[in-house]
PDB file of N, CA and C in Angstrom:
ATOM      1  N   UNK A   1      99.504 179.831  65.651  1.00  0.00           N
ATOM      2  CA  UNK A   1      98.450 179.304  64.847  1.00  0.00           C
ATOM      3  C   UNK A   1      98.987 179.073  63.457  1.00  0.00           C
ATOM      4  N   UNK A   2      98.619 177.754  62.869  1.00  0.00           N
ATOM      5  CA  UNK A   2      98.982 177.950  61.595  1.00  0.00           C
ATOM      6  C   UNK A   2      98.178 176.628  61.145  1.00  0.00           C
ATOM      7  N   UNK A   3      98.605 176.169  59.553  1.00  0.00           N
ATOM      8  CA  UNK A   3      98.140 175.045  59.121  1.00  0.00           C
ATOM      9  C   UNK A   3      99.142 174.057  58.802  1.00  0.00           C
ATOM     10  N   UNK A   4      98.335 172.982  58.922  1.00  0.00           N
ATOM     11  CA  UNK A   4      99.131 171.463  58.945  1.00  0.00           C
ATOM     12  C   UNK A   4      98.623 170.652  57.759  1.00  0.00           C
ATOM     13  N   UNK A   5      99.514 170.625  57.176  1.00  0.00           N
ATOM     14  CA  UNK A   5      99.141 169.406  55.671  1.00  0.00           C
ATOM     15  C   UNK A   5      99.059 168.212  56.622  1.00  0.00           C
ATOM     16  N   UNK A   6      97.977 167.059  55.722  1.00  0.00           N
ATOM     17  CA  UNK A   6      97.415 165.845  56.013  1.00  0.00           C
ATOM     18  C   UNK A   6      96.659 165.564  55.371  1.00  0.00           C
ATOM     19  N   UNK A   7      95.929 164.333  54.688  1.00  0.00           N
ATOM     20  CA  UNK A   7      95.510 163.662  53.980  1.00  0.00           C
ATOM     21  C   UNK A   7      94.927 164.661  52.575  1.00  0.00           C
ATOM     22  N   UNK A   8      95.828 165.081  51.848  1.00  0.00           N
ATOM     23  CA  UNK A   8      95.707 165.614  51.014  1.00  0.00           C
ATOM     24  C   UNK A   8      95.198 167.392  51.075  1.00  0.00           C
ATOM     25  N   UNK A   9      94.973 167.605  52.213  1.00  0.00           N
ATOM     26  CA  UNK A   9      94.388 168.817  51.942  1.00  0.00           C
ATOM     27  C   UNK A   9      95.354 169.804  52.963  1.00  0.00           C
ATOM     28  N   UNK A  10      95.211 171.368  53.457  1.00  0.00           N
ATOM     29  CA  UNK A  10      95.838 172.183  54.579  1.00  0.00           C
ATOM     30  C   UNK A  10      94.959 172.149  55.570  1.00  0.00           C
ATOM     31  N   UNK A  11      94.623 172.074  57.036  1.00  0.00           N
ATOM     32  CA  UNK A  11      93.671 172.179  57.935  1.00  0.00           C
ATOM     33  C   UNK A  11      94.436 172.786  58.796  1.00  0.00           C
ATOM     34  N   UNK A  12      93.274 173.754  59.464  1.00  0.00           N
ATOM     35  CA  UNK A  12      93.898 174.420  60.764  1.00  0.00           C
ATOM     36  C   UNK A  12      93.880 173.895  61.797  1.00  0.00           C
ATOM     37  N   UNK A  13      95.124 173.953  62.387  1.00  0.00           N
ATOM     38  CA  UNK A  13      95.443 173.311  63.823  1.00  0.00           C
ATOM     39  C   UNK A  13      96.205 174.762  64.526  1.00  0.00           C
ATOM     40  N   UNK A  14      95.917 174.838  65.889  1.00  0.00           N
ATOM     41  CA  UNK A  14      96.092 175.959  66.207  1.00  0.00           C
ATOM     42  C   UNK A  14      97.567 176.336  66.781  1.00  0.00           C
ATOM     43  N   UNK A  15      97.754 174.908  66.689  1.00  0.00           N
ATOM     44  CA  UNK A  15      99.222 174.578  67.712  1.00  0.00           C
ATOM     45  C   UNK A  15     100.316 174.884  66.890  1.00  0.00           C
ATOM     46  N   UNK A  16     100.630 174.886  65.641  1.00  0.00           N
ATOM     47  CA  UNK A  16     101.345 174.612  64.529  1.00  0.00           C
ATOM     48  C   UNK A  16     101.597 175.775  63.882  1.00  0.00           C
ATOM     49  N   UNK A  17     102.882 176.756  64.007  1.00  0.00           N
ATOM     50  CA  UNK A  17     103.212 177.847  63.267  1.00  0.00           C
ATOM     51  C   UNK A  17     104.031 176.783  61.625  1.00  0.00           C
ATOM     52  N   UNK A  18     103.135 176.964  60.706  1.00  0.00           N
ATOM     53  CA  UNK A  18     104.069 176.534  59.378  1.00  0.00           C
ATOM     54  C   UNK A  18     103.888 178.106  58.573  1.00  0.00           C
ATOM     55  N   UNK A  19     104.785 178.790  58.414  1.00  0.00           N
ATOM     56  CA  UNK A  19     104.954 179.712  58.165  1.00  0.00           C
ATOM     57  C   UNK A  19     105.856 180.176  56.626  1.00  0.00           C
ATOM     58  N   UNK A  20     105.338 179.506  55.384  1.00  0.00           N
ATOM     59  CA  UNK A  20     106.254 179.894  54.678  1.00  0.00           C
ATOM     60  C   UNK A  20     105.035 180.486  53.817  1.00  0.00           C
ATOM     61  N   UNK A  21     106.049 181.882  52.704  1.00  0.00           N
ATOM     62  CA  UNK A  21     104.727 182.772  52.166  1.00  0.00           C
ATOM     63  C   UNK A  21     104.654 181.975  50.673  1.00  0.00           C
ATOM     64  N   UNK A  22     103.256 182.801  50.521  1.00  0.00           N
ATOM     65  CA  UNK A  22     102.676 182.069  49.262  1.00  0.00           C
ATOM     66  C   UNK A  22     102.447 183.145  48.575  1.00  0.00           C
ATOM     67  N   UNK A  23     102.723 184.514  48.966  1.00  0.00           N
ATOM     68  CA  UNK A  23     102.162 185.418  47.902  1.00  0.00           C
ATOM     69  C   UNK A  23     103.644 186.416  48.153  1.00  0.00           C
ATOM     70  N   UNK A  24     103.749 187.059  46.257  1.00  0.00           N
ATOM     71  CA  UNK A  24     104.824 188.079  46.940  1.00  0.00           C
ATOM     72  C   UNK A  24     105.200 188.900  47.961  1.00  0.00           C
ATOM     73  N   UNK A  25     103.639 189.397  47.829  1.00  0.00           N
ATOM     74  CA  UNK A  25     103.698 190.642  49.437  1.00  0.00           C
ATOM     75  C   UNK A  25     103.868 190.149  50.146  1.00  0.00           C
ATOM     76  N   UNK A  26     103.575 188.600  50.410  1.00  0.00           N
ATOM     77  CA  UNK A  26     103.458 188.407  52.121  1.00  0.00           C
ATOM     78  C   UNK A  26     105.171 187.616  52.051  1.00  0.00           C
ATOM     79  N   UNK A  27     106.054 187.832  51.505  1.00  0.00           N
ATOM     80  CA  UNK A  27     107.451 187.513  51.717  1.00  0.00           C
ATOM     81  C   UNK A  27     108.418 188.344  52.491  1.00  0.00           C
ATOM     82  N   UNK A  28     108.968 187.362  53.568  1.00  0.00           N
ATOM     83  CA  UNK A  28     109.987 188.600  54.275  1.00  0.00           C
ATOM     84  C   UNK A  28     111.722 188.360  53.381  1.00  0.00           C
ATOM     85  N   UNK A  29     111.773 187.738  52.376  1.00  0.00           N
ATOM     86  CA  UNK A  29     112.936 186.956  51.883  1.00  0.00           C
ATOM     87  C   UNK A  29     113.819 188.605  51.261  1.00  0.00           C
ATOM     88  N   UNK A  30     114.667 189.093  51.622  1.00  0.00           N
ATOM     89  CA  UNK A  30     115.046 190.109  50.952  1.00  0.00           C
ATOM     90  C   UNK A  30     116.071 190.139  49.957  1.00  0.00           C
ATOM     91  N   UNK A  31     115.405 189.544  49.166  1.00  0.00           N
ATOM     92  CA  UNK A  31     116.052 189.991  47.407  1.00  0.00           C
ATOM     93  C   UNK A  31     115.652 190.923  46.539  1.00  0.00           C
ATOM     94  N   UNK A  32     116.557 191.302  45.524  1.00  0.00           N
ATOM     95  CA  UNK A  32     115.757 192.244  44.514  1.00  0.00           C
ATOM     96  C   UNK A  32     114.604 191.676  44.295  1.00  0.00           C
ATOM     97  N   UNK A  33     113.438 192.156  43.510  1.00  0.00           N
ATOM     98  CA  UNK A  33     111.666 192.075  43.294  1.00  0.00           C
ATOM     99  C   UNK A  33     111.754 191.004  42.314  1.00  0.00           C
ATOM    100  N   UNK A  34     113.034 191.046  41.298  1.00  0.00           N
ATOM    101  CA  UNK A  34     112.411 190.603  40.264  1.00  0.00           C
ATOM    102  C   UNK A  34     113.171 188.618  41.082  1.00  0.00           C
ATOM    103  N   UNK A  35     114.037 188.791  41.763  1.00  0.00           N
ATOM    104  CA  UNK A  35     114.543 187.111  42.073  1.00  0.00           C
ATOM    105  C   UNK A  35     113.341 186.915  43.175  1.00  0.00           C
ATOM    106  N   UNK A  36     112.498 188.134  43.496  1.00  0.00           N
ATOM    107  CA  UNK A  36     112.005 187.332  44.538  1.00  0.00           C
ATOM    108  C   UNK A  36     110.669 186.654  44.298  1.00  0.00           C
ATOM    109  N   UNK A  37     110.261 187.203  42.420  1.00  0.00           N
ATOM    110  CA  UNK A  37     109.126 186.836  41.907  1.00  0.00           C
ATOM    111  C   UNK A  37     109.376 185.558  41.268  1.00  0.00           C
ATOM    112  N   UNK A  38     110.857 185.082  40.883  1.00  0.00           N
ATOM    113  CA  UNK A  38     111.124 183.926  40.693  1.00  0.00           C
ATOM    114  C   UNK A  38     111.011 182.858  41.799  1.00  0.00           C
ATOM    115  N   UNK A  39     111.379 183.234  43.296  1.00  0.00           N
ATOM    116  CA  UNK A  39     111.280 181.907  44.453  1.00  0.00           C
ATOM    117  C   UNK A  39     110.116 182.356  44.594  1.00  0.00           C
ATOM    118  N   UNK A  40     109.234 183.094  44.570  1.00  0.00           N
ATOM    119  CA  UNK A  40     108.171 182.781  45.053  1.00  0.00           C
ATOM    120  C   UNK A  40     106.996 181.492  43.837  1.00  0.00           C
ATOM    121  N   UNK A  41     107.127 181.932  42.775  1.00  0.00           N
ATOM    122  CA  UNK A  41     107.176 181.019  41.503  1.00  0.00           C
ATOM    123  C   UNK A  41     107.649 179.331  41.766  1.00  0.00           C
ATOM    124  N   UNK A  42     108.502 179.457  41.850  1.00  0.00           N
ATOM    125  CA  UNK A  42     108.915 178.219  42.710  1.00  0.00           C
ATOM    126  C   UNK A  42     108.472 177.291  43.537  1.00  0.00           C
ATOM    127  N   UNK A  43     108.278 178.253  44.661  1.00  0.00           N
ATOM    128  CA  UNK A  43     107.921 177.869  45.785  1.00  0.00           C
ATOM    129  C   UNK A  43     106.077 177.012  45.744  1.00  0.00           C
ATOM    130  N   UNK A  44     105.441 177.759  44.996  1.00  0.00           N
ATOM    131  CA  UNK A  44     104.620 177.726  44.599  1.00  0.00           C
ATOM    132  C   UNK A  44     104.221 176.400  43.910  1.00  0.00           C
ATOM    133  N   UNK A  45     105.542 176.286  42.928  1.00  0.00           N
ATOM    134  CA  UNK A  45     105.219 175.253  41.980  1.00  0.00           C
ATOM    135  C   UNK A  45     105.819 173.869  42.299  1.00  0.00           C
ATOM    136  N   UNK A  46     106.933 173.990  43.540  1.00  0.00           N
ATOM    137  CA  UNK A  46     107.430 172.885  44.142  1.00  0.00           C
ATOM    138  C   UNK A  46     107.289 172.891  45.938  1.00  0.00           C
ATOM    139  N   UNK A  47     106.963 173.576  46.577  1.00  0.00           N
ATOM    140  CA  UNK A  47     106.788 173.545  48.204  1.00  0.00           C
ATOM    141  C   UNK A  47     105.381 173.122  47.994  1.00  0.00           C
ATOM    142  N   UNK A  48     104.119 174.125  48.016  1.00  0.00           N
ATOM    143  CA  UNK A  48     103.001 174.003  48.155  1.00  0.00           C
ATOM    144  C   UNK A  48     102.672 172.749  47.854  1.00  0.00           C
ATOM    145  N   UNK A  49     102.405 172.380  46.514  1.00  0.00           N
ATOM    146  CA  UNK A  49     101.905 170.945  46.467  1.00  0.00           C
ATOM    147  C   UNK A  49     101.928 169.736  47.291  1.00  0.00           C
ATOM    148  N   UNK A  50     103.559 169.573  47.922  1.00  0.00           N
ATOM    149  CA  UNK A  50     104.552 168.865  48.418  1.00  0.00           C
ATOM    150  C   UNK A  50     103.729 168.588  49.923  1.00  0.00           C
ATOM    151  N   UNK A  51     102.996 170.108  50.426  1.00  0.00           N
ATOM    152  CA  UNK A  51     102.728 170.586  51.751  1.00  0.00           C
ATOM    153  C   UNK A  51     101.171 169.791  52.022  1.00  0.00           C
ATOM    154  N   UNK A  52     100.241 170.383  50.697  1.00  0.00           N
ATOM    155  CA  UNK A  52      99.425 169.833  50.351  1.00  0.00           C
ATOM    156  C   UNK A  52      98.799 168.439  50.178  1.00  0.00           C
ATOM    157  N   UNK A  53      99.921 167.663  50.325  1.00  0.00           N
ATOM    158  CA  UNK A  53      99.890 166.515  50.183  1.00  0.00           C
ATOM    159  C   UNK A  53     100.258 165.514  51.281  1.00  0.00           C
ATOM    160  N   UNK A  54     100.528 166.605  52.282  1.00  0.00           N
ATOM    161  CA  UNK A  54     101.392 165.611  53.499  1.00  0.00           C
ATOM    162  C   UNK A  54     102.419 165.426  53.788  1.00  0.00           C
ATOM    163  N   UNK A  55     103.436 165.584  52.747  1.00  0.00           N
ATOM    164  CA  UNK A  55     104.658 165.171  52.130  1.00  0.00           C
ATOM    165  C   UNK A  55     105.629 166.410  53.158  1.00  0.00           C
ATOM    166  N   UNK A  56     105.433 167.401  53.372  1.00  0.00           N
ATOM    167  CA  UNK A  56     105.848 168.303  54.277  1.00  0.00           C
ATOM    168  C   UNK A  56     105.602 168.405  55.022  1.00  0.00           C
ATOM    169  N   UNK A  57     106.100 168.016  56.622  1.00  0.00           N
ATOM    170  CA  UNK A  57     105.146 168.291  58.257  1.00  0.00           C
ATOM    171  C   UNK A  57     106.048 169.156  58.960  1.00  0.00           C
ATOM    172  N   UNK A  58     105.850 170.188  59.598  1.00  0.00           N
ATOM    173  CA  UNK A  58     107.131 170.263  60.918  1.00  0.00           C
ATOM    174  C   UNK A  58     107.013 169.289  61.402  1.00  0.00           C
ATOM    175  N   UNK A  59     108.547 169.407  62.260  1.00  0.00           N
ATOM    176  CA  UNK A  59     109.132 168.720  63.182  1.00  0.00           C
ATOM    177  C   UNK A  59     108.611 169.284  64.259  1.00  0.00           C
ATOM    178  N   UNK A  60     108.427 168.601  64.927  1.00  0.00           N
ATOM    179  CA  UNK A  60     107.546 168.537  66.285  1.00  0.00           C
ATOM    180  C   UNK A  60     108.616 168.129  67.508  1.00  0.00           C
ATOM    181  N   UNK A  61     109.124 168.944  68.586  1.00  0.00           N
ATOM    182  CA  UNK A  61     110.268 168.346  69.495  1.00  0.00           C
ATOM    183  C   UNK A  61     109.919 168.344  70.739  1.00  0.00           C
ATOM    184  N   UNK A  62     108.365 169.160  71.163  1.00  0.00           N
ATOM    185  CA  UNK A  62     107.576 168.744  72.512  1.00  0.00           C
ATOM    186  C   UNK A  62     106.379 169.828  72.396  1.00  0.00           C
ATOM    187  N   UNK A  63     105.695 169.046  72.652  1.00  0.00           N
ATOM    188  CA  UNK A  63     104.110 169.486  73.391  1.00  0.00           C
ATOM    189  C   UNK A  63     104.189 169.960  74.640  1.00  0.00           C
ATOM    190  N   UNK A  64     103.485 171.147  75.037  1.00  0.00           N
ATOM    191  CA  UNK A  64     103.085 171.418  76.334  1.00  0.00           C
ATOM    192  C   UNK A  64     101.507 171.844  76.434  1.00  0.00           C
ATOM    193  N   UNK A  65     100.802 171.474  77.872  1.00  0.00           N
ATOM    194  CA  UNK A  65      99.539 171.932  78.098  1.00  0.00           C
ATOM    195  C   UNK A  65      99.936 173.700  78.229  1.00  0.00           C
ATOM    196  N   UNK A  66      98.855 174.387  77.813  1.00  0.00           N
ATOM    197  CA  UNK A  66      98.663 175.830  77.841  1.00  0.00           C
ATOM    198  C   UNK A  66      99.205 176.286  79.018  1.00  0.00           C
ATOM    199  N   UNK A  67      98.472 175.544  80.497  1.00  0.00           N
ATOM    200  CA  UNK A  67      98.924 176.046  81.474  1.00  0.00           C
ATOM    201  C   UNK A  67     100.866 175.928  81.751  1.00  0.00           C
ATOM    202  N   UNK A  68     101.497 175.179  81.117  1.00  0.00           N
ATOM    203  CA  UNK A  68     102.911 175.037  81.274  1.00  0.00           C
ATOM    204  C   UNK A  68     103.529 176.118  79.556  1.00  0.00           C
ATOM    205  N   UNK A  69     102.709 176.852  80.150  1.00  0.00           N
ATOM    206  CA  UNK A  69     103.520 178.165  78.743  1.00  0.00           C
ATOM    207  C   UNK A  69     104.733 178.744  78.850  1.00  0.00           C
ATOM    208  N   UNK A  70     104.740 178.886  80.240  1.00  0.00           N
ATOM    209  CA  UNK A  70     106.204 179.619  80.868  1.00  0.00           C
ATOM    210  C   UNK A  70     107.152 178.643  80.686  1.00  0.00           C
ATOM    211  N   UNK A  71     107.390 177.161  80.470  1.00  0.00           N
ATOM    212  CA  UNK A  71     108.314 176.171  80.566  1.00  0.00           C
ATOM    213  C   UNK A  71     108.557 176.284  79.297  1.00  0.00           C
ATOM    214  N   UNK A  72     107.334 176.065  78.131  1.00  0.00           N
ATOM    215  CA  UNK A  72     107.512 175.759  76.715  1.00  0.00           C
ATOM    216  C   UNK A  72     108.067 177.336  76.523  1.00  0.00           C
ATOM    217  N   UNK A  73     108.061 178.306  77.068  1.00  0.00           N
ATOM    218  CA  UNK A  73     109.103 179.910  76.600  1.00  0.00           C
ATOM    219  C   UNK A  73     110.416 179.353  76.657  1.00  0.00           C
ATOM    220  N   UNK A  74     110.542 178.939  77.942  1.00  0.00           N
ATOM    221  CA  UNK A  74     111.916 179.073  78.630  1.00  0.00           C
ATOM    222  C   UNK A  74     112.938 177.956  77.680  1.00  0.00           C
ATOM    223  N   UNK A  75     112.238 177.021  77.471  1.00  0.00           N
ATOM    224  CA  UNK A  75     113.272 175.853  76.093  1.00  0.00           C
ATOM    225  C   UNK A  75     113.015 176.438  74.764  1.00  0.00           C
ATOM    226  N   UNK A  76     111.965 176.707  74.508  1.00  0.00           N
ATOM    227  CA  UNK A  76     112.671 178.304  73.147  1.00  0.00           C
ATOM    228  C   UNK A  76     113.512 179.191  73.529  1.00  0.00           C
ATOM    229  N   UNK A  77     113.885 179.562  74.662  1.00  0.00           N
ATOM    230  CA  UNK A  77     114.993 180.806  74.756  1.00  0.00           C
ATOM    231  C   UNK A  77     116.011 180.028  75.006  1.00  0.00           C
ATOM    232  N   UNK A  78     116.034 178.722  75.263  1.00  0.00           N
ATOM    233  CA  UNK A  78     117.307 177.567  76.176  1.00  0.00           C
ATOM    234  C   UNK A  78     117.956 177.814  74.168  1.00  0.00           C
ATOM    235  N   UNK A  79     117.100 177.525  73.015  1.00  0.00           N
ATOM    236  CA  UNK A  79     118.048 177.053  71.951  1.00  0.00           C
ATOM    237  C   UNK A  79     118.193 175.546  71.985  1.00  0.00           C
ATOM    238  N   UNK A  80     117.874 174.999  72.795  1.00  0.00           N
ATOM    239  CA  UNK A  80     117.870 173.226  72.832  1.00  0.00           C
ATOM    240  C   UNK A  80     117.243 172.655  72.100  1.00  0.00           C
ATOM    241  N   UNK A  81     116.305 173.162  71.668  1.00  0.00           N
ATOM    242  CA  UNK A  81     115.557 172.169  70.698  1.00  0.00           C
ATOM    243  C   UNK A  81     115.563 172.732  69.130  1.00  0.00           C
ATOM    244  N   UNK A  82     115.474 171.536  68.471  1.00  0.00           N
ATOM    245  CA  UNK A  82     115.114 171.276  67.013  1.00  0.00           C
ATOM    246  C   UNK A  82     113.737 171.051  66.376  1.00  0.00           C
ATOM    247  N   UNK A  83     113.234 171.962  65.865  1.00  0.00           N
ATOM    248  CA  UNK A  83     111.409 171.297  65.604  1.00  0.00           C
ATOM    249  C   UNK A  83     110.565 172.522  66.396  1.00  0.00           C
ATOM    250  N   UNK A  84     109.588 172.087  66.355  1.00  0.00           N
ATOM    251  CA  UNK A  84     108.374 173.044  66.871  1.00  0.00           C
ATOM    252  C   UNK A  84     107.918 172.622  68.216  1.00  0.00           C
ATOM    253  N   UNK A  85     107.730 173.934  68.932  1.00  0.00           N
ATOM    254  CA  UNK A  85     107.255 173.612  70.283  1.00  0.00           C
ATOM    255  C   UNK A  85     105.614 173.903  70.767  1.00  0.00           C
ATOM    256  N   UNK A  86     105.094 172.698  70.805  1.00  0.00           N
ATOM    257  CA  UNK A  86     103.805 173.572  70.376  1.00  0.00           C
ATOM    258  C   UNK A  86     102.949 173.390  71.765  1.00  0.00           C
ATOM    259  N   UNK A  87     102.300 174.273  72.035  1.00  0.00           N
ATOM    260  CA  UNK A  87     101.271 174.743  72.801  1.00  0.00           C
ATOM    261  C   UNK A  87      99.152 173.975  72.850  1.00  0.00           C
ATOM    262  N   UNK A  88      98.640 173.549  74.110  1.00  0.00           N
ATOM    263  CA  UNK A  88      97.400 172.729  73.199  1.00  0.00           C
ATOM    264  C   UNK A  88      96.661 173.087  74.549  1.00  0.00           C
ATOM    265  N   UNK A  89      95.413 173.325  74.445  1.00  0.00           N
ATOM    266  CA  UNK A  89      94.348 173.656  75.537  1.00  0.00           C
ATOM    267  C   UNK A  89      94.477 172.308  76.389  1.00  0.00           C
TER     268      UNK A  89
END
């Protein structure tokens, strides 16, 4: 589950892990506190907007129906693909 930038705004789409943090705590980036209050600063002031706007999408490298979950595992564990593999009722 995650959200997908598009026509200016973030909307949830359920299919779509976009996963980058927006708040210090929620960072797994392991630097000292004080560089990590600088990228997050950053990130903030040059990702978000960018995301916000559309301007940032994953890559998308195949769709599968829910019921073909075991196939869409098995080419995430293959390493073959580039992009997001996403999952849809």
């Amino acid at each position: 589950m995650g959200f997908y930038g598009g026509g200016g705004k973030l909307t949830w789409w359920p299919g779509i892990r976009f996963s980058l943090q927006k708040r210090k705590e929620d960072s797994t980036v392991e630097v000292c506190p004080e560089k990590k209050v600088v990228i997050v600063s950053e990130v903030e002031k040059n990702v978000w907007p960018a995301v916000a706007e559309g301007k940032v999408k994953p890559i998308v490298y195949k769709s599968f129906p829910l019921s073909k979950a075991a196939e869409s595992h098995q080419l995430m564990e293959s390493s073959k693909h580039i992009g997001k593999i996403l999952l849809f009722p």
